[in-house]
C-alpha atoms as a PDB file:
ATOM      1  CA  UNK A   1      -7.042 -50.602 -38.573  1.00  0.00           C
ATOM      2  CA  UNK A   2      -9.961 -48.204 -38.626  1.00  0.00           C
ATOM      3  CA  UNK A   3     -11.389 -47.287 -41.566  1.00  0.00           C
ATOM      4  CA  UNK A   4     -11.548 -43.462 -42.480  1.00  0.00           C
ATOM      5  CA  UNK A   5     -14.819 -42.252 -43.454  1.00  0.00           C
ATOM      6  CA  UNK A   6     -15.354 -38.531 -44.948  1.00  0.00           C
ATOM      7  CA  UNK A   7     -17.587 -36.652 -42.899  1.00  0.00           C
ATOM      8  CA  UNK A   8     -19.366 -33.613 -44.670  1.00  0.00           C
ATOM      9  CA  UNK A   9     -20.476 -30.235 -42.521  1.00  0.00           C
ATOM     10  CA  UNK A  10     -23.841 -31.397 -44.074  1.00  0.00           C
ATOM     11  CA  UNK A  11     -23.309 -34.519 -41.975  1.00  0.00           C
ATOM     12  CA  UNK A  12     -22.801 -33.237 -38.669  1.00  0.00           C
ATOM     13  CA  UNK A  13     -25.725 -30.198 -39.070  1.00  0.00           C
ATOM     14  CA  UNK A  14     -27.780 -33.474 -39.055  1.00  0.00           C
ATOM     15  CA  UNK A  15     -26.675 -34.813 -36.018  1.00  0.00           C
ATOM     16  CA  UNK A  16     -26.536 -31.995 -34.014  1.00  0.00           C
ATOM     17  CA  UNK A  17     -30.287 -31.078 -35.110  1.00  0.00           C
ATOM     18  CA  UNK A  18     -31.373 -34.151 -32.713  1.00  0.00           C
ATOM     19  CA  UNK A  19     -29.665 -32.724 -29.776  1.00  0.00           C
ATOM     20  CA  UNK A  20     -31.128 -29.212 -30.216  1.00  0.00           C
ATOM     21  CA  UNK A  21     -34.722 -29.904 -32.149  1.00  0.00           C
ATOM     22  CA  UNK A  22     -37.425 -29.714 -29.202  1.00  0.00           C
ATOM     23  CA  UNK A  23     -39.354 -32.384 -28.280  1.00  0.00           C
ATOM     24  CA  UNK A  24     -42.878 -32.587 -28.603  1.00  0.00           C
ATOM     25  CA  UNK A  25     -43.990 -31.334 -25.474  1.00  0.00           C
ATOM     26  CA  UNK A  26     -40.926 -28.808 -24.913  1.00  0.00           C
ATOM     27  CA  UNK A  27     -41.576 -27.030 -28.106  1.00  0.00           C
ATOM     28  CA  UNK A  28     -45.076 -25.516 -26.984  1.00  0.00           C
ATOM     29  CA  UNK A  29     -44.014 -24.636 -23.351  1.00  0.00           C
ATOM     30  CA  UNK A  30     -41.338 -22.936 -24.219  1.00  0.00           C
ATOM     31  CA  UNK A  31     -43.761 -20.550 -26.737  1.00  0.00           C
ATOM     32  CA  UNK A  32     -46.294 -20.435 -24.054  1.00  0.00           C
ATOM     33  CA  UNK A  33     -43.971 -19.226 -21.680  1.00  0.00           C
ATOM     34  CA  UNK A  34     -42.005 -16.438 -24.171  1.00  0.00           C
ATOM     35  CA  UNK A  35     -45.652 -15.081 -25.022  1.00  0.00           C
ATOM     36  CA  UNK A  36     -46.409 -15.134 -21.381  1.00  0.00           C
ATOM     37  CA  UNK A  37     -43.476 -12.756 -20.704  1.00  0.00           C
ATOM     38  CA  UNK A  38     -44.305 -10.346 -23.503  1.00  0.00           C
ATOM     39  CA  UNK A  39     -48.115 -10.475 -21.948  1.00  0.00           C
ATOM     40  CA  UNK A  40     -45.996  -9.986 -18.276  1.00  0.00           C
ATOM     41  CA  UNK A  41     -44.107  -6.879 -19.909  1.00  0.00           C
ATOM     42  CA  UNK A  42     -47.203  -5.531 -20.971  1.00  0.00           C
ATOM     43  CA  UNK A  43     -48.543  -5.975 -17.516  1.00  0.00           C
ATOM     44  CA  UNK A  44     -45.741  -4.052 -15.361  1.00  0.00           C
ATOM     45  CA  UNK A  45     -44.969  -1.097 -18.200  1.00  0.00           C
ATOM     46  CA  UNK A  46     -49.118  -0.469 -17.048  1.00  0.00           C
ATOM     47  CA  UNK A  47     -48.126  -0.638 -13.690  1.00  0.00           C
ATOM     48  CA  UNK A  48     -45.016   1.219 -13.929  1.00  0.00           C
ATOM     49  CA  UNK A  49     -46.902   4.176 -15.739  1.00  0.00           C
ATOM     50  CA  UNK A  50     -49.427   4.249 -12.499  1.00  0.00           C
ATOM     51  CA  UNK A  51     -47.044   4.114 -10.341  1.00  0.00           C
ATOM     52  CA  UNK A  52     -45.348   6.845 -11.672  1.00  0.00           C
ATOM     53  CA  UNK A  53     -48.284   9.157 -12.104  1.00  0.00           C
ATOM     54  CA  UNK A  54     -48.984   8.744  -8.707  1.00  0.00           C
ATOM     55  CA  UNK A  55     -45.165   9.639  -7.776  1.00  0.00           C
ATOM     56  CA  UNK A  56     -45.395  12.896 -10.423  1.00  0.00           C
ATOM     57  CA  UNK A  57     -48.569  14.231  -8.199  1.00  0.00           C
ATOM     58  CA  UNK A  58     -46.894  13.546  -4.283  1.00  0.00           C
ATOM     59  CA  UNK A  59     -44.285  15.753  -5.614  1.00  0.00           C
ATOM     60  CA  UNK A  60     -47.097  18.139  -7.650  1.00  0.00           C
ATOM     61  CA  UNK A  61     -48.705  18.457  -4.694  1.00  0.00           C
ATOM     62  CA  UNK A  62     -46.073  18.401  -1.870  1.00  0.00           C
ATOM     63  CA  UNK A  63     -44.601  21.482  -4.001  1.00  0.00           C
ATOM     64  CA  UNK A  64     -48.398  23.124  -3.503  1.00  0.00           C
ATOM     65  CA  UNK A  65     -48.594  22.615   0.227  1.00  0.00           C
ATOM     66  CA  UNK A  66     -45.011  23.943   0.439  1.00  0.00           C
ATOM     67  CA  UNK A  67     -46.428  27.098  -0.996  1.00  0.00           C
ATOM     68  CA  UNK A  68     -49.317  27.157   0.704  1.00  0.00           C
ATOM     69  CA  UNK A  69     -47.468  27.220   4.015  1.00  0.00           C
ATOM     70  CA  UNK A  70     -44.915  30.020   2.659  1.00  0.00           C
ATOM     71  CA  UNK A  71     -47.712  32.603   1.973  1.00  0.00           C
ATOM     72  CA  UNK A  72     -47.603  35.395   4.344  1.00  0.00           C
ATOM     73  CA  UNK A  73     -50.301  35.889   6.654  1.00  0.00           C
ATOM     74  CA  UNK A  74     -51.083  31.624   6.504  1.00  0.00           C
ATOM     75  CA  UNK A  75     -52.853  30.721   9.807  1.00  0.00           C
ATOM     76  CA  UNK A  76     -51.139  27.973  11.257  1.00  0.00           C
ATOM     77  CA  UNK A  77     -54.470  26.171  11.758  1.00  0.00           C
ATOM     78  CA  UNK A  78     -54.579  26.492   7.906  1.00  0.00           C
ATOM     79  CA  UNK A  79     -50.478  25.084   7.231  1.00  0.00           C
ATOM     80  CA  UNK A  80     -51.175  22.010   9.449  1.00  0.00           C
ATOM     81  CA  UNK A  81     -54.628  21.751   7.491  1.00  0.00           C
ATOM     82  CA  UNK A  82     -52.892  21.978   4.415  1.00  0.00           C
ATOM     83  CA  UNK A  83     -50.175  19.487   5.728  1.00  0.00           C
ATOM     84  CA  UNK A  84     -52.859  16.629   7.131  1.00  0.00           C
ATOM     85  CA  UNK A  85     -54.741  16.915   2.972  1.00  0.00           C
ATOM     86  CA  UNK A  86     -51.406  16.113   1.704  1.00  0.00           C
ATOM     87  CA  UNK A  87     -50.730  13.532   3.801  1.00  0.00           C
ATOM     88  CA  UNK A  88     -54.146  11.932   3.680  1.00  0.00           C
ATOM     89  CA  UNK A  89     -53.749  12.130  -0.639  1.00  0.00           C
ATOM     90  CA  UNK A  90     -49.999  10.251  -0.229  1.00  0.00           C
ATOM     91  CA  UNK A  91     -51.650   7.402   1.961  1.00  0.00           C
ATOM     92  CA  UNK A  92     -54.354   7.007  -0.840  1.00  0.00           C
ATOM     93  CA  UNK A  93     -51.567   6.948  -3.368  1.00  0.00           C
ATOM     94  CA  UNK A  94     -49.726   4.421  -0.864  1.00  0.00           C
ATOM     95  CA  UNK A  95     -52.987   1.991  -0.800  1.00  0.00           C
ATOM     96  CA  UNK A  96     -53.159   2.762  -4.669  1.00  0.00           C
ATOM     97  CA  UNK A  97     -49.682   1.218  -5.292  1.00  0.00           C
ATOM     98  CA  UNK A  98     -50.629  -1.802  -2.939  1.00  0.00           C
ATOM     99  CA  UNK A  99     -53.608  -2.564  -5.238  1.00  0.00           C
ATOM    100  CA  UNK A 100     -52.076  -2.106  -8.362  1.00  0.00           C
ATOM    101  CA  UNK A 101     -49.028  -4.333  -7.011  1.00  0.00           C
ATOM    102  CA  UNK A 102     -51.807  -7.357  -6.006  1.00  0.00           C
ATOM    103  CA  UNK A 103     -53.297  -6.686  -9.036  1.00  0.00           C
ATOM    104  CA  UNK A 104     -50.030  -6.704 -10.883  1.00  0.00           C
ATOM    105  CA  UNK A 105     -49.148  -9.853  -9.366  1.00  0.00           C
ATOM    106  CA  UNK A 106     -52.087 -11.764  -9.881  1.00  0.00           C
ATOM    107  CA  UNK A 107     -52.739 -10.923 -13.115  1.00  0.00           C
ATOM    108  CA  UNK A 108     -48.855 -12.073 -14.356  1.00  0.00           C
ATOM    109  CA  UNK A 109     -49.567 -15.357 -11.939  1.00  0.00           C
ATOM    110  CA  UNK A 110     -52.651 -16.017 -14.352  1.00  0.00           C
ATOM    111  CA  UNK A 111     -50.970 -15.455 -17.594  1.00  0.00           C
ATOM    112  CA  UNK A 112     -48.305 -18.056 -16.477  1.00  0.00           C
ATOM    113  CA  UNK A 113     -51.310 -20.539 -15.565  1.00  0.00           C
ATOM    114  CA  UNK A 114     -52.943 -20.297 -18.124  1.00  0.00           C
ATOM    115  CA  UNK A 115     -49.619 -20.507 -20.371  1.00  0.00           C
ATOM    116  CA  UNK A 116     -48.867 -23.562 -19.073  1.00  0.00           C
ATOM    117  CA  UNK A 117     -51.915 -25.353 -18.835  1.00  0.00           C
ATOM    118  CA  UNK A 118     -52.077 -24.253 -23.206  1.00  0.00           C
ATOM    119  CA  UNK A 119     -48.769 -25.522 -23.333  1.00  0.00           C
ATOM    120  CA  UNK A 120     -49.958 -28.701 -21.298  1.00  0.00           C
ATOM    121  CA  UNK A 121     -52.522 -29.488 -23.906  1.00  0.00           C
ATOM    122  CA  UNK A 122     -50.734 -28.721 -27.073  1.00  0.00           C
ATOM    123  CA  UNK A 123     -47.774 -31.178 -25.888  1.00  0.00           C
ATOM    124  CA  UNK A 124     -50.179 -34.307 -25.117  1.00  0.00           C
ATOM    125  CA  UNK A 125     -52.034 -33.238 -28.400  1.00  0.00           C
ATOM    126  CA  UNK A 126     -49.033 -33.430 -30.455  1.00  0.00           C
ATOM    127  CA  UNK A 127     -47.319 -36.348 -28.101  1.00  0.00           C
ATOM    128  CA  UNK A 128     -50.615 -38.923 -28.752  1.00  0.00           C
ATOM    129  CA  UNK A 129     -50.772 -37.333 -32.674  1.00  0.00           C
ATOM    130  CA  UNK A 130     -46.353 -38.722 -32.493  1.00  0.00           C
ATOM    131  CA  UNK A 131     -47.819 -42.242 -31.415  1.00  0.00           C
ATOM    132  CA  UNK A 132     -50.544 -42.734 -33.600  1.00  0.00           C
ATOM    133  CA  UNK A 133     -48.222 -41.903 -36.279  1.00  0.00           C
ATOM    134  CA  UNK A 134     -45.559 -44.415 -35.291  1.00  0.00           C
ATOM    135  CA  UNK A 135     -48.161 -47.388 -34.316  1.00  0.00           C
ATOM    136  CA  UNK A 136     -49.624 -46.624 -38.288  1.00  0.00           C
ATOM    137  CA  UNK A 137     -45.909 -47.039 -39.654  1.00  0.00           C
ATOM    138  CA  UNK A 138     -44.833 -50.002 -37.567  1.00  0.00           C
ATOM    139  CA  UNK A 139     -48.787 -51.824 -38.018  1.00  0.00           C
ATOM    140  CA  UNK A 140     -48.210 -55.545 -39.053  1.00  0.00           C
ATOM    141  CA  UNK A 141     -44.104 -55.351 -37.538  1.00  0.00           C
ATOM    142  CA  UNK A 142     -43.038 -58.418 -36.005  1.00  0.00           C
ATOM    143  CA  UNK A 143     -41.853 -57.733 -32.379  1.00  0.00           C
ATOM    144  CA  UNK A 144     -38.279 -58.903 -31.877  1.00  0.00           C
END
């Protein structure tokens, strides 16, 4: 017959801590890689504001031109001139959002490099500090 044994809540909070405590080398990745995405964040709210500054003047502007051609007595040598400005400022703003985006892109592809190459480091650090430990505890053990 098996024998009944009392298990406490205390009991079983200590087991499951071995299925959910990191390991060595997952504890400092996973930090790495949270602080990379709040460095990431950081990185696209910039790139969201430019982008949207840019957006604010094509439709500043666009509204200006529209005027510009409304005005009576406008040449319309001077409406297409007005029209071919505008257009020529919205292309720059086009190439602007292409930089940025590059820029964007390979600044948050350097912030995950260099997260995990930190992360890399810290979990062989902390792996070979593990073994030294254990080789110091079991020193003078005879091997079974």
């Amino acid at each position: 017959m098996a024998k009944e044994t009392d298990v406490t809540l205390g009991d079983m909070v200590r087991q499951a801590q071995g299925v959910f405590a990191l390991g060595p080398v997952a504890a400092p990745q996973l930090e790495h890689f949270w602080r990379a995405q709040e460095d990431i964040l950081e990185e696209v709210e910039g790139a969201a504001k430019k982008w949207f500054r840019r957006r604010h003047e094509a439709a500043q502007s666009a509204l200006e031109v529209m005027h510009e051609m409304q005005g009576a007595g406008v040449a319309p040598q001077a409406a297409l001139q007005a029209m071919a400005d505008w257009q020529s400022q919205s292309m720059q703003r086009v190439a602007d959002d292409l930089g940025d985006w590059v820029d964007l892109w390979s600044r948050c592809v350097g912030r995950l490099a260099s997260a995990e190459v930190e992360a890399a480091n810290e979990g062989v650090a902390e792996a070979v500090s593990r073994t030294r430990v254990a080789r110091r505890s079991t020193k003078g053990a005879t091997p079974v």
